[in-house]
Every structure is written in structure tokens, then in C-alpha cells.
N, C-alpha and C. Protein backbone atom coordinates (compact mmCIF):
# COMPACT_ATOMS: atom_id res chain seq x y z
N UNK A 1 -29.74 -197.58 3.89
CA UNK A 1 -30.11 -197.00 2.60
C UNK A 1 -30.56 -195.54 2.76
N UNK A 2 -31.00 -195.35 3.82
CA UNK A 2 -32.17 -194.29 3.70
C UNK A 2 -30.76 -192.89 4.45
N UNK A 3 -29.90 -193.64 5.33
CA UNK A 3 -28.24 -192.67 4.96
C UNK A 3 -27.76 -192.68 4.47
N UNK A 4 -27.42 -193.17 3.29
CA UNK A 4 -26.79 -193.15 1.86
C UNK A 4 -27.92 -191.89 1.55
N UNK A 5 -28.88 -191.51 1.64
CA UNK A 5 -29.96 -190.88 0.57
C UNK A 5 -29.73 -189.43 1.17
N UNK A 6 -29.78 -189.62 2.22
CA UNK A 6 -29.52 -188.02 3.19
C UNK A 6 -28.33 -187.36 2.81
N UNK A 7 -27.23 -188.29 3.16
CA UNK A 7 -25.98 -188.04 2.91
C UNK A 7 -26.09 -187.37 1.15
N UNK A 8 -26.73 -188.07 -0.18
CA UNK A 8 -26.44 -187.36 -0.91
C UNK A 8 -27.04 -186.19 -1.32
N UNK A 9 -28.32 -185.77 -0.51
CA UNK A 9 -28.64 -184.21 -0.39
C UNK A 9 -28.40 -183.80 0.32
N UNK A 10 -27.69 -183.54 1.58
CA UNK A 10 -26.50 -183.35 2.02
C UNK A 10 -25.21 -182.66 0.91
N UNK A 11 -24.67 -183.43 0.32
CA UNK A 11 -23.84 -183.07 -0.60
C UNK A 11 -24.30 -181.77 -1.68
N UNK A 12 -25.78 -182.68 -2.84
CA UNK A 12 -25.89 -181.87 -3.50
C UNK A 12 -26.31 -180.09 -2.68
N UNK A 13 -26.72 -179.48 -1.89
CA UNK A 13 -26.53 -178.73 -1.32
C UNK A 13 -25.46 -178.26 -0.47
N UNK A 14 -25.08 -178.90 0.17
CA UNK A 14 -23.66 -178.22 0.27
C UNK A 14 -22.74 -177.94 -1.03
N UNK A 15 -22.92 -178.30 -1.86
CA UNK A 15 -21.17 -178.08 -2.86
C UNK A 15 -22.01 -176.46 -3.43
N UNK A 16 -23.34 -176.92 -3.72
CA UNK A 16 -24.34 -175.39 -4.38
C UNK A 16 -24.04 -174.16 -3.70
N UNK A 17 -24.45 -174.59 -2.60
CA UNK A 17 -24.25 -173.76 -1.52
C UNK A 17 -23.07 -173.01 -1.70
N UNK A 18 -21.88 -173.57 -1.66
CA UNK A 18 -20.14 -173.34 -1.89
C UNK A 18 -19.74 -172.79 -2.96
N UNK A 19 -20.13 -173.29 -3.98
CA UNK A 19 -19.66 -172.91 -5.61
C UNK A 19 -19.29 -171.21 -6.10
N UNK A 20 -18.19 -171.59 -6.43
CA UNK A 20 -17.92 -170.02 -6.54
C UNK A 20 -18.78 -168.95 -7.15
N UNK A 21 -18.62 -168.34 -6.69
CA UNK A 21 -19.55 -167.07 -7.47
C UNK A 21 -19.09 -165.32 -7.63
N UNK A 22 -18.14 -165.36 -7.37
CA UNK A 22 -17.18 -164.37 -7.39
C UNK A 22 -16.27 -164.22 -8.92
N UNK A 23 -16.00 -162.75 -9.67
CA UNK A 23 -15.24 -162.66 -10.41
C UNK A 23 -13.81 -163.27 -10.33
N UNK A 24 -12.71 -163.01 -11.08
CA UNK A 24 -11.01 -163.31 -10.58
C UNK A 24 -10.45 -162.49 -11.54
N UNK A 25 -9.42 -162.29 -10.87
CA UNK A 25 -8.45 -160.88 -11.84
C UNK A 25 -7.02 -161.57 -11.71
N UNK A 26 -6.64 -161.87 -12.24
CA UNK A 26 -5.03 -162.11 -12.06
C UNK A 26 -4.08 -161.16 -12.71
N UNK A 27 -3.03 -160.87 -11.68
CA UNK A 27 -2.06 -159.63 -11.76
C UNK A 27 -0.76 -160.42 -12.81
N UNK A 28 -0.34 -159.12 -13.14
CA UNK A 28 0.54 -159.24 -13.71
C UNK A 28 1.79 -160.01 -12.83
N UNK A 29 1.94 -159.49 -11.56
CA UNK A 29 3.00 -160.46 -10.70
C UNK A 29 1.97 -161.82 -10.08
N UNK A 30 1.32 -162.46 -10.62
CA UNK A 30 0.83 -163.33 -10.36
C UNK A 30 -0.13 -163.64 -9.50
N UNK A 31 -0.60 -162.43 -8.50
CA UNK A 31 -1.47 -162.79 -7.57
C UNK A 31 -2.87 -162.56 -8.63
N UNK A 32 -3.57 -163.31 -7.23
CA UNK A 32 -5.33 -163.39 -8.00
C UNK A 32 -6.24 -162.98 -7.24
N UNK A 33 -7.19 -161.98 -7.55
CA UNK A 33 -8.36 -161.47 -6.53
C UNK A 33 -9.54 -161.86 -6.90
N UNK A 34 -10.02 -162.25 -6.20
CA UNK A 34 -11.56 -162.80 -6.11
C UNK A 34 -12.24 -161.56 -5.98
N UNK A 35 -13.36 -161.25 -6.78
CA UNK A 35 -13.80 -159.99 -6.97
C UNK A 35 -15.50 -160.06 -7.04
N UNK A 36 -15.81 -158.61 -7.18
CA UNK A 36 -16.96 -158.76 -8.32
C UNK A 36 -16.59 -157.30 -8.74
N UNK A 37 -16.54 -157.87 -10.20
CA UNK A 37 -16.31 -156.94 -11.24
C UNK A 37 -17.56 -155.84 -11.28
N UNK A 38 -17.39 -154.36 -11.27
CA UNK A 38 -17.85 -153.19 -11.77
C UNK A 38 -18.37 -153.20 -12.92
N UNK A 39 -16.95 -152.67 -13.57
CA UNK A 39 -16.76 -152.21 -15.07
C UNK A 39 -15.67 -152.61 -15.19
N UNK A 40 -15.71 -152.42 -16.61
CA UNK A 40 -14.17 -152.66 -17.20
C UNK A 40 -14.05 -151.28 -18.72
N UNK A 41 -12.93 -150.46 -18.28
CA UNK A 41 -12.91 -149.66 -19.43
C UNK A 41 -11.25 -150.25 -20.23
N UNK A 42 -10.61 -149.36 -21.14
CA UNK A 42 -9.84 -149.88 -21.99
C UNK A 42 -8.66 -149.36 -21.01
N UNK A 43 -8.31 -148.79 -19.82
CA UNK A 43 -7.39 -148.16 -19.11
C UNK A 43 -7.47 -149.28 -17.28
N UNK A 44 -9.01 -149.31 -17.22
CA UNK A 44 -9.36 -149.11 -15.72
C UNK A 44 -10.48 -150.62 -15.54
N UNK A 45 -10.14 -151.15 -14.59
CA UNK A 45 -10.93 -152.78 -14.06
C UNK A 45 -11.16 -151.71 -13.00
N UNK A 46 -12.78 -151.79 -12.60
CA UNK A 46 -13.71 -151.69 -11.54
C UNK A 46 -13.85 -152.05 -10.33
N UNK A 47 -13.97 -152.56 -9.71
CA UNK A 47 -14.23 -153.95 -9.01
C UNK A 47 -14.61 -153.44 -7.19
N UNK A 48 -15.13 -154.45 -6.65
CA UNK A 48 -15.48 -154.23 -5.63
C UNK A 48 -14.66 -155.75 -4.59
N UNK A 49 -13.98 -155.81 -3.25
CA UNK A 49 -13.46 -157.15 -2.82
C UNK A 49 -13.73 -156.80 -1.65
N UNK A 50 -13.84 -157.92 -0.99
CA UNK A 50 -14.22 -158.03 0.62
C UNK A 50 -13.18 -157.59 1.50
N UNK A 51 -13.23 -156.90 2.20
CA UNK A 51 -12.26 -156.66 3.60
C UNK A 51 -13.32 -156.18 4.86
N UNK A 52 -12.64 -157.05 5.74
CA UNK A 52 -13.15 -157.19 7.17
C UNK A 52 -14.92 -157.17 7.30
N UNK A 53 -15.31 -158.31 5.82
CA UNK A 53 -16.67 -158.56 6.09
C UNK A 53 -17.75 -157.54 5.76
N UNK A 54 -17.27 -156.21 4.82
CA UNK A 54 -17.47 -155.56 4.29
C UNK A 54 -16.98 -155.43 2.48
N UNK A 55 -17.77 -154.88 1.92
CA UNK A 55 -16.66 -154.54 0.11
C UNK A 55 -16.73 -153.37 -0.28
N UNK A 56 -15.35 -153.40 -0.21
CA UNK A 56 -14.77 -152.37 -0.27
C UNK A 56 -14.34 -152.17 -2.12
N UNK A 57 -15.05 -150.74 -2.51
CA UNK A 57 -14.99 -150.63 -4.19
C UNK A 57 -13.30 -149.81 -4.46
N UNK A 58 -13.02 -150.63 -5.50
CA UNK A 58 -11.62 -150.09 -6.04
C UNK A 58 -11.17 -150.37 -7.61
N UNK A 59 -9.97 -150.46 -7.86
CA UNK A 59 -9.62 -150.08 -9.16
C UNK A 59 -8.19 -150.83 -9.37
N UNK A 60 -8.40 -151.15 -10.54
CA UNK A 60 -6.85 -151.98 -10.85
C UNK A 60 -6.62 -151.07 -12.26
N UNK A 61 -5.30 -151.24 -12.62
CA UNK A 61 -4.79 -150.14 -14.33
C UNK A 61 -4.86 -151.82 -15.18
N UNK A 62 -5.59 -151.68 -15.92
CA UNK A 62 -5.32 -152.93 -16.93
C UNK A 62 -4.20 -153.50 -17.56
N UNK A 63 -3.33 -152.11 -17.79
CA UNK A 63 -1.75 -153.13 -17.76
C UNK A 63 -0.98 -154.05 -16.58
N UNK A 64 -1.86 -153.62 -15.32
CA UNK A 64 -1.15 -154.72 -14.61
C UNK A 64 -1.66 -156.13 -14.24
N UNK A 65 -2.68 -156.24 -15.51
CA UNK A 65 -3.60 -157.44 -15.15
C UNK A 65 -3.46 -158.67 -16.35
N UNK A 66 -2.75 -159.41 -15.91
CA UNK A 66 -2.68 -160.54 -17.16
C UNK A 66 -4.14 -161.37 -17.55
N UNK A 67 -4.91 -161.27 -16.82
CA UNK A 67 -6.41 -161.64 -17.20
C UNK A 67 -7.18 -161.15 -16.43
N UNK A 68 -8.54 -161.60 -16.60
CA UNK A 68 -9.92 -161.37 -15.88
C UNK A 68 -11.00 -162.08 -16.11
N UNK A 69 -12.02 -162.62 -15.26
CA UNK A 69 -12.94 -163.56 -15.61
C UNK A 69 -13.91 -162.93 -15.14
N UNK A 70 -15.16 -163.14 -15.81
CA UNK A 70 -16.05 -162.56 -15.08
C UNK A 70 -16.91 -163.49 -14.90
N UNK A 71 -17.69 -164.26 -14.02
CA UNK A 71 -18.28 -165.10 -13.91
C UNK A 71 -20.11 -164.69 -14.15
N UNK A 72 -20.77 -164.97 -15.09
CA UNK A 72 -22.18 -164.14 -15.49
C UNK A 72 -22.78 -165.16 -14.32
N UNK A 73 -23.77 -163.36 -14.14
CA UNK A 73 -25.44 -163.70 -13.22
C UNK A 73 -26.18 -164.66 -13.80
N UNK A 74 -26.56 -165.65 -12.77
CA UNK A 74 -27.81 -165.87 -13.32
C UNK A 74 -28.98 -165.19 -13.30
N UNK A 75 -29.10 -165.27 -14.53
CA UNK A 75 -30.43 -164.11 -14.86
C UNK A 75 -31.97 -165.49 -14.22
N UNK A 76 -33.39 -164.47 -13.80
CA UNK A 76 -34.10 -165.06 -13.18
C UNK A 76 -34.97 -165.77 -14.33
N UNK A 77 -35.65 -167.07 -14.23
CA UNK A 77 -36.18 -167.85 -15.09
C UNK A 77 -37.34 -167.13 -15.74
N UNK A 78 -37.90 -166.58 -16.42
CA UNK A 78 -38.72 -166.08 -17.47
C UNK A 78 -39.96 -167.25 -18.46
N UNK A 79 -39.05 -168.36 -18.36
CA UNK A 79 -40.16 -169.26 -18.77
C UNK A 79 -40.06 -170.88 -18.71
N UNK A 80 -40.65 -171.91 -18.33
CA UNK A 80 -40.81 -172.81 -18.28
C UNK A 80 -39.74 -173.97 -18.56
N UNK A 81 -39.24 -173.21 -19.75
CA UNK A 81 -38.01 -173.68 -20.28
C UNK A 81 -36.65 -173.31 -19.39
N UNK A 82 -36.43 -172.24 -18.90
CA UNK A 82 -35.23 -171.97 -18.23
C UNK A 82 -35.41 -172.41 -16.71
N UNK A 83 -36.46 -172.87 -16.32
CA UNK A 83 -36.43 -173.14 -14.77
C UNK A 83 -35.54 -174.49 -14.68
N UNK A 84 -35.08 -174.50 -13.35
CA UNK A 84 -34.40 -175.98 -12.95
C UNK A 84 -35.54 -177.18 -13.23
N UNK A 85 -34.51 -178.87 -13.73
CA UNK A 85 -35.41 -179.50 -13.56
C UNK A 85 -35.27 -180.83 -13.16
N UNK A 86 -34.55 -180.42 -12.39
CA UNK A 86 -33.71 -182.05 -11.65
C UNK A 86 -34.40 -181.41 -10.64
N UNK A 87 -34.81 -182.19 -8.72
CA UNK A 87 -35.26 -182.09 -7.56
C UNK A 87 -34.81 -182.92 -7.08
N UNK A 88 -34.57 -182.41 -5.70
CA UNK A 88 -34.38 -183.44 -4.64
C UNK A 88 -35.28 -182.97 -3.56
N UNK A 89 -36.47 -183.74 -3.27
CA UNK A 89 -37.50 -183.64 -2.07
C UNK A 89 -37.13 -184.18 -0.59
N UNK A 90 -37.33 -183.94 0.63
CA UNK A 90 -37.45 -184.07 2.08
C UNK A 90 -39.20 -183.49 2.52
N UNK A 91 -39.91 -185.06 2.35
CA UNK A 91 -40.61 -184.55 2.73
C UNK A 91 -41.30 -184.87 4.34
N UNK A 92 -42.83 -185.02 4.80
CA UNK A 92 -43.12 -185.42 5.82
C UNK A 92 -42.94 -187.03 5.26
N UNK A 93 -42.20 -187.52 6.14
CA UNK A 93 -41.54 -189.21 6.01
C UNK A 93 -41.12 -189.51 4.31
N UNK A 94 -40.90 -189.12 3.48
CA UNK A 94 -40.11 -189.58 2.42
C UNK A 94 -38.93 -188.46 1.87
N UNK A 95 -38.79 -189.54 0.96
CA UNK A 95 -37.42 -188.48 0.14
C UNK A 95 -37.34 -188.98 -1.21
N UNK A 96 -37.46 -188.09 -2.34
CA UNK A 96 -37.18 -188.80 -3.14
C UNK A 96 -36.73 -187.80 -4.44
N UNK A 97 -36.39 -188.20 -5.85
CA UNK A 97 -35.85 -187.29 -6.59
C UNK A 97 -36.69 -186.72 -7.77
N UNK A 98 -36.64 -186.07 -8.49
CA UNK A 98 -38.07 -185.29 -9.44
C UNK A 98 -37.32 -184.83 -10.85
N UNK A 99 -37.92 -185.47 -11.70
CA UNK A 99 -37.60 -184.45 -13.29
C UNK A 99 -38.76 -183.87 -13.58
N UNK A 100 -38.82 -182.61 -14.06
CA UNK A 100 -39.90 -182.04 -14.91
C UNK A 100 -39.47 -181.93 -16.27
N UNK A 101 -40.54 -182.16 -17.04
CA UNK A 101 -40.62 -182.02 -18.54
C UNK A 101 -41.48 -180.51 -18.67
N UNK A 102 -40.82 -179.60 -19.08
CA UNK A 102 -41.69 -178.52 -19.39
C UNK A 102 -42.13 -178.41 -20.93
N UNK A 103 -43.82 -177.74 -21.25
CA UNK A 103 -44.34 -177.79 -22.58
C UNK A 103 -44.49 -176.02 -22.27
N UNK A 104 -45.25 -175.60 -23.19
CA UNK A 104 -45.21 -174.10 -23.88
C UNK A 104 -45.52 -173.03 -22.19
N UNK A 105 -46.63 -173.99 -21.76
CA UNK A 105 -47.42 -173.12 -20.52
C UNK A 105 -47.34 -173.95 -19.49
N UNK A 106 -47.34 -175.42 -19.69
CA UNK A 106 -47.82 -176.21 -18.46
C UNK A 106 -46.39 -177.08 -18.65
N UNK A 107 -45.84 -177.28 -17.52
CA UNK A 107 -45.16 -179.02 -17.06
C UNK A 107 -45.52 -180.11 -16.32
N UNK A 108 -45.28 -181.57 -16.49
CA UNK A 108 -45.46 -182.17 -15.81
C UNK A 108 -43.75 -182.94 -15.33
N UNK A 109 -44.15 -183.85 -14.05
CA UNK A 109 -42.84 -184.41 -13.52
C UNK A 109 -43.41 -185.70 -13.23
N UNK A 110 -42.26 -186.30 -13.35
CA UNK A 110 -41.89 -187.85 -12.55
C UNK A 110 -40.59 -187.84 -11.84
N UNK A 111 -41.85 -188.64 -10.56
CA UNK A 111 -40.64 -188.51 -9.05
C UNK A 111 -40.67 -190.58 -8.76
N UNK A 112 -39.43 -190.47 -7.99
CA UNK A 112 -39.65 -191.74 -7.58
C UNK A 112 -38.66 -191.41 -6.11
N UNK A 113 -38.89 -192.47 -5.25
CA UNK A 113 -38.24 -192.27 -3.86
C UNK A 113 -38.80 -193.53 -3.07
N UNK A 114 -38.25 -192.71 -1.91
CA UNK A 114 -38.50 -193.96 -0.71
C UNK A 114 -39.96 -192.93 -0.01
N UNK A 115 -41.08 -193.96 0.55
CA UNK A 115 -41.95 -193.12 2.20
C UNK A 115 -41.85 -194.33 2.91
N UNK A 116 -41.78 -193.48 3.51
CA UNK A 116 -41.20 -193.74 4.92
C UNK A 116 -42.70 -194.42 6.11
N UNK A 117 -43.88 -193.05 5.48
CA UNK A 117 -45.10 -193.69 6.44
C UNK A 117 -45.91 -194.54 5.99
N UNK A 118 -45.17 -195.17 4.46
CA UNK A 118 -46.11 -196.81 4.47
C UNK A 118 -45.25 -197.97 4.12
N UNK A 119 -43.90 -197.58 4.17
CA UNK A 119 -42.75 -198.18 4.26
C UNK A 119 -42.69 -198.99 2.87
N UNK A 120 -42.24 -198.10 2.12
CA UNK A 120 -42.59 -198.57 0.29
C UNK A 120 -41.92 -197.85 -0.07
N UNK A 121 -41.65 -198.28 -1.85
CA UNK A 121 -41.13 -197.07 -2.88
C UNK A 121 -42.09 -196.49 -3.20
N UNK A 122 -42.21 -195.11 -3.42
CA UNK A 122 -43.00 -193.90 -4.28
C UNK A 122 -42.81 -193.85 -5.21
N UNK A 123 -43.67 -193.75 -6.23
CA UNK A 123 -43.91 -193.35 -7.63
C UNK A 123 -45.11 -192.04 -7.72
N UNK A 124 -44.67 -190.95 -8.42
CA UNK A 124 -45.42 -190.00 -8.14
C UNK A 124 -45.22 -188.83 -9.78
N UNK A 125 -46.65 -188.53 -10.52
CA UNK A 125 -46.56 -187.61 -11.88
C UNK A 125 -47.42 -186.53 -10.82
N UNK A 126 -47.03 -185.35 -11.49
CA UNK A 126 -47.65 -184.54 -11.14
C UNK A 126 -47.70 -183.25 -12.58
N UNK A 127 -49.03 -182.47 -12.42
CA UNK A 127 -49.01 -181.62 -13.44
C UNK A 127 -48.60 -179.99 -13.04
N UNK A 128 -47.48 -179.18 -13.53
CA UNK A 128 -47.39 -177.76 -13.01
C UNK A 128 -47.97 -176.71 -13.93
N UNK A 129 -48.82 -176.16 -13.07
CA UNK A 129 -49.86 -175.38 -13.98
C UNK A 129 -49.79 -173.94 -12.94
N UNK A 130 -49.12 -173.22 -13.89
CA UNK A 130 -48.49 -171.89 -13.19
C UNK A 130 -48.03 -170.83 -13.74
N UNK A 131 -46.57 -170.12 -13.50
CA UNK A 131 -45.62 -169.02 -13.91
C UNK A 131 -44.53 -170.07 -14.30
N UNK A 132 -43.72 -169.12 -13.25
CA UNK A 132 -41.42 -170.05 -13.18
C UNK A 132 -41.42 -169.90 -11.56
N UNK A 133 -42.25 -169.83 -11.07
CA UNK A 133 -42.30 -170.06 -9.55
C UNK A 133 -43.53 -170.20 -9.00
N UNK A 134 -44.88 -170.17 -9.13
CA UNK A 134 -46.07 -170.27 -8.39
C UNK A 134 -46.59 -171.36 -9.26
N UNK A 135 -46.78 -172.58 -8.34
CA UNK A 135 -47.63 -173.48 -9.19
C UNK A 135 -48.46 -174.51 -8.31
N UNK A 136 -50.10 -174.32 -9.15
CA UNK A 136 -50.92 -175.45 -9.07
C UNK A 136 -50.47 -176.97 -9.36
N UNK A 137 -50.45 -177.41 -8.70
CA UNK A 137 -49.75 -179.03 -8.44
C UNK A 137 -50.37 -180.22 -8.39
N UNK A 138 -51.20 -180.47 -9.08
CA UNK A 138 -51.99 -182.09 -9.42
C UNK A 138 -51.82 -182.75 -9.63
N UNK A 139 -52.06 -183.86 -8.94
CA UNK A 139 -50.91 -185.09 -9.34
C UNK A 139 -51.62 -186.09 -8.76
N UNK A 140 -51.00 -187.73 -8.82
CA UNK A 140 -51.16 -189.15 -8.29
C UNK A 140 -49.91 -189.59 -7.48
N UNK A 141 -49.91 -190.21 -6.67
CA UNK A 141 -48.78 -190.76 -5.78
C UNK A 141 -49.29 -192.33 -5.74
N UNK A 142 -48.23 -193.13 -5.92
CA UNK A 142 -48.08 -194.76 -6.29
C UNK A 142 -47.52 -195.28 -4.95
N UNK A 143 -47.82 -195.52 -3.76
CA UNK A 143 -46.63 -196.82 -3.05
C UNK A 143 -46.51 -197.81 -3.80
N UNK A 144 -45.47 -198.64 -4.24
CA UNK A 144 -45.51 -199.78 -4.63
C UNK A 144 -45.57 -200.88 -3.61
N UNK A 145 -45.18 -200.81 -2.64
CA UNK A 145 -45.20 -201.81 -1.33
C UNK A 145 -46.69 -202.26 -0.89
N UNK A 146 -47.12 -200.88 -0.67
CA UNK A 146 -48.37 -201.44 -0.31
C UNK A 146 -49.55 -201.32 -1.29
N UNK A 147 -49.40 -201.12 -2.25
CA UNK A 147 -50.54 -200.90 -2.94
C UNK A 147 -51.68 -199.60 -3.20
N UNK A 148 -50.50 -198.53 -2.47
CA UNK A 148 -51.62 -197.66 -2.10
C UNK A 148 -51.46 -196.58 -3.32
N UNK A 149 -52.76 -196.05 -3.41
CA UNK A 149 -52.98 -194.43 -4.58
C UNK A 149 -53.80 -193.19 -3.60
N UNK A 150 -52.78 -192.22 -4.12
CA UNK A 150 -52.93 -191.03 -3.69
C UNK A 150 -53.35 -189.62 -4.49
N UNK A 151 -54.32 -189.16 -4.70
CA UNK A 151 -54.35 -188.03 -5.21
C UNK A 151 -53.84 -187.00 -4.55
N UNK A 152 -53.50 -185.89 -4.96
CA UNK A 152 -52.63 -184.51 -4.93
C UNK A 152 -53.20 -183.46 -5.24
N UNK A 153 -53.37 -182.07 -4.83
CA UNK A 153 -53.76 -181.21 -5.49
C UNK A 153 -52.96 -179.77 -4.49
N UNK A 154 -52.07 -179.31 -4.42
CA UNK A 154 -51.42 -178.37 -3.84
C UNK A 154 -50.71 -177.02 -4.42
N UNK A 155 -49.88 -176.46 -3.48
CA UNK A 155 -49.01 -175.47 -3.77
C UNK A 155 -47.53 -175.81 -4.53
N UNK A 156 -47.11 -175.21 -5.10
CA UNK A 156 -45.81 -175.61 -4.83
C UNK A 156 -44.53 -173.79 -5.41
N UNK A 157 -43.88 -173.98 -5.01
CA UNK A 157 -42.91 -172.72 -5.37
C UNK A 157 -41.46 -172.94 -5.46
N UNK A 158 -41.08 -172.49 -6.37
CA UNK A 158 -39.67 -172.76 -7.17
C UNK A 158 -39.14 -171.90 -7.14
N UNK A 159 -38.35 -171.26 -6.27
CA UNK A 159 -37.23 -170.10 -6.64
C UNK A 159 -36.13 -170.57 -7.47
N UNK A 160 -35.38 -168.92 -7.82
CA UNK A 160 -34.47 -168.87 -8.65
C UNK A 160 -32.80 -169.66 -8.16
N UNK A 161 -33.07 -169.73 -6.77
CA UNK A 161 -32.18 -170.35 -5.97
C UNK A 161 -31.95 -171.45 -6.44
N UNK A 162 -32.72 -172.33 -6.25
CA UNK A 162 -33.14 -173.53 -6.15
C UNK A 162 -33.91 -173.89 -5.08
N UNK A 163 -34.35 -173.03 -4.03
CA UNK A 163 -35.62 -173.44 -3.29
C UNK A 163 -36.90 -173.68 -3.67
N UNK A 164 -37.33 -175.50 -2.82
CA UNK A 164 -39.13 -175.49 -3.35
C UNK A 164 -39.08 -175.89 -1.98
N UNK A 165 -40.66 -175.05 -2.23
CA UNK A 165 -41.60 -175.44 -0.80
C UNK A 165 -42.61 -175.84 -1.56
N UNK A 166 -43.46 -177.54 -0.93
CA UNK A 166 -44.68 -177.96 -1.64
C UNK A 166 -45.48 -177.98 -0.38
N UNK A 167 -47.00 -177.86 -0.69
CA UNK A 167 -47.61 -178.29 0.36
C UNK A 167 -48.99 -178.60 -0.08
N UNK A 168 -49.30 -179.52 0.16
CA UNK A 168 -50.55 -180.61 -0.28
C UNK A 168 -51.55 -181.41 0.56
N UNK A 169 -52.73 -181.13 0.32
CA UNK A 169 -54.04 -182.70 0.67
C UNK A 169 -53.34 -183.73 0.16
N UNK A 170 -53.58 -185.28 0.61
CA UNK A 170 -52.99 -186.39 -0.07
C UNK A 170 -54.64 -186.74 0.82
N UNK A 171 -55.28 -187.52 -0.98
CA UNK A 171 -56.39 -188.24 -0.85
C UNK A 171 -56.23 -189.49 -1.00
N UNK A 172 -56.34 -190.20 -0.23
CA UNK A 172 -56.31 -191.71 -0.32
C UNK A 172 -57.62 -192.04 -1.44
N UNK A 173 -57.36 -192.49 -2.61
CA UNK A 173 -58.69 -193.26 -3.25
C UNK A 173 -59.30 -194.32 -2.53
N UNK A 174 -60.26 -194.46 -2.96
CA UNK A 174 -61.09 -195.21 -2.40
C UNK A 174 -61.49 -194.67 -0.83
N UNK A 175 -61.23 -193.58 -0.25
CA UNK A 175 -61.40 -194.31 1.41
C UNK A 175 -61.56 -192.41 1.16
N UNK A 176 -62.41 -191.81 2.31
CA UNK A 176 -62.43 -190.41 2.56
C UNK A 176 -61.07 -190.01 3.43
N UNK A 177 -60.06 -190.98 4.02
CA UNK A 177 -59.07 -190.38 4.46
C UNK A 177 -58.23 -189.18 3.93
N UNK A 178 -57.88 -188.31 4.43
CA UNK A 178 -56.79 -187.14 4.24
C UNK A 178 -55.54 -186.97 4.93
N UNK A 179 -54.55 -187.32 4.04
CA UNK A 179 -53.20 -186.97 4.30
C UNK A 179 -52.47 -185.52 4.42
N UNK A 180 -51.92 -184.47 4.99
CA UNK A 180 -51.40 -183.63 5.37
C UNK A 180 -49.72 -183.59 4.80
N UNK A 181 -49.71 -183.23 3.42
CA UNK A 181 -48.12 -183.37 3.04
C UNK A 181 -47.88 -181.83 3.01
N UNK A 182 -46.25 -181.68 3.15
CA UNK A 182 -45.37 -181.07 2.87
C UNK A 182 -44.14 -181.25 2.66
N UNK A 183 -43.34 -180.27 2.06
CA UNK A 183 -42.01 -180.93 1.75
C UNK A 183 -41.41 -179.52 1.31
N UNK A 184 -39.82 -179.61 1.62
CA UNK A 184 -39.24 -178.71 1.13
C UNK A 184 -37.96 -179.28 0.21
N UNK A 185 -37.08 -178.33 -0.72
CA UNK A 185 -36.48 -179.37 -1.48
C UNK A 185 -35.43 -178.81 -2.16
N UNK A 186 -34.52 -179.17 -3.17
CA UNK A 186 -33.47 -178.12 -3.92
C UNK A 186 -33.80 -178.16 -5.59
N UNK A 187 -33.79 -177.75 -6.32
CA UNK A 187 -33.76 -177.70 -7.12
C UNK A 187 -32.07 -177.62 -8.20
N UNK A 188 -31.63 -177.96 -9.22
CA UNK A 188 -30.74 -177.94 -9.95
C UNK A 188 -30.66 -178.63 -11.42
């Protein structure tokens, strides 16, 4: 089970990773260049294309171009609402997956997964109290196997990528023990 789980973040990062991100121009005799578009005037396509691991800037005449795509930036998240909100976590001994619900200023999430160091399913809310990348992280963690509750209170950071790095106390209730979490993760 727990390679079935790897294997599919594995995937979802690799294909991210891959996904095109380059303009395309297709010529009038049919070829197609993978680009990134300049400008575009009513005579003249812009463009810049890779050769020998370098890009090299140049120019196409618009009559010889039967189309052009331009594939838009992602512009960087600005508010609560535009951040990613699907996750996939790797953390110290678990793995598991995350939605956030974002409100005006604050979000909260529900995660569920496998840990690994009490050999159970995770159930885990947490509250994000922050920006679109720096956030106070408070939360409860559920094993269902064993019965155990965890309080939370950490870092966490969300790039525009899709990179998170979390890092957290895990308080065992009831007991003065302290847990040492971290985790890094993708976002999409």
C-alpha cells in the first residue's frame, strides 16, 4: 500500500515538473517552434528559442505563421483564494493528502493519510493564519489505530511553485511528551 502511495507522488510531481510551459508558433510550411514569445506586432512575432542550452532572441514575419499560442504566466498568489489547495505531504514517517478551505484572512485544512510511527491512519485539521506563503499552523492530529491526539503549532510555507515546507512540535495530550515533525510536500 504504502508503494502504491509513493508511486503516486512520484507521478503527481513528475508530470508538474514536465508540463509544458513554453509558447508554439506554427509556420506556414508546417513546422512548429516551441518558444517564449516577446512581442507580437501586426508585421513581426518576437520570440526568444533555445539553442545549444542557451536562448537565443529572434523574429518570425507574421505572414509566415499560420498560428501562435501563447501559453500565460502564472501570475503569483495575492490572496488566499488563488493559492493551491490540493497537497500531497512526505513527512517524518507518514504521507498523506491535504485540502484547504480558504475564508477572507484565515484557512483551515483537512488531511488524512497513513503514519508510519504509530502504525495507523491520520486524521489531521489544521488552522492557516498568515499571507499566500508564510503561515502559523495550529492544528490537532487523530491516529485512528491507536487512539492517539496530537496538538500542532508550527511553520509552514507555500510557494508559488507548489513547494511546502512544514515544521512542527507534535504534543501528545495528556502526557508532556514532544514530537519533532517535519515534512515537505507539493502543492496543486
Amino acid at each position: 500500500m504504502i508503494r502504491v502511495i509513493y508511486f503516486l507522488l512520484f507521478l503527481v510531481v513528475f508530470s508538474e515538473s514536465y508540463a509544458q510551459k513554453y509558447d508554439l508558433i506554427v509556420t506556414a510550411e508546417g513546422d512548429s517552434i516551441t518558444s517564449k514569445i516577446d512581442s507580437v506586432t501586426d508585421a513581426t512575432i518576437y520570440f526568444k528559442v533555445k539553442f545549444r542550452e542557451k536562448w537565443v532572441s529572434t523574429r518570425i514575419d507574421r505572414n509566415d505563421v499560420i498560428e501562435y499560442i501563447i501559453i500565460p504566466k502564472k501570475q503569483p498568489a495575492t490572496s488566499l483564494k488563488e493559492v493551491q489547495k490540493n497537497s500531497v505531504y512526505l513527512g517524518l514517517g507518514s504521507i498523506y493528502y491535504s485540502r484547504m478551505f480558504p475564508l477572507k484572512r484565515i484557512a483551515f485544512t483537512l488531511s488524512g493519510g497513513i503514519n508510519l510511527l504509530f502504525s495507523g491512519f491520520q486524521s489531521e485539521t489544521t488552522l492557516l493564519i498568515g499571507g499566500v506563503k508564510h503561515f502559523i499552523e495550529p492544528g490537532f492530529m487523530f491516529v485512528i489505530n491507536e487512539q492517539t491526539q496530537l496538538f500542532r503549532i508550527g511553520y509552514r510555507y507555500q510557494g508559488d511553485s507548489g513547494f511546502i515546507f512544514r515544521v512542527a512540535p507534535l504534543f501528545l495530550l495528556g502526557d508532556s511528551f514532544v514530537f519533532p515533525s517535519a515534512s515537505i510536500g507539493y502543492s496543486f
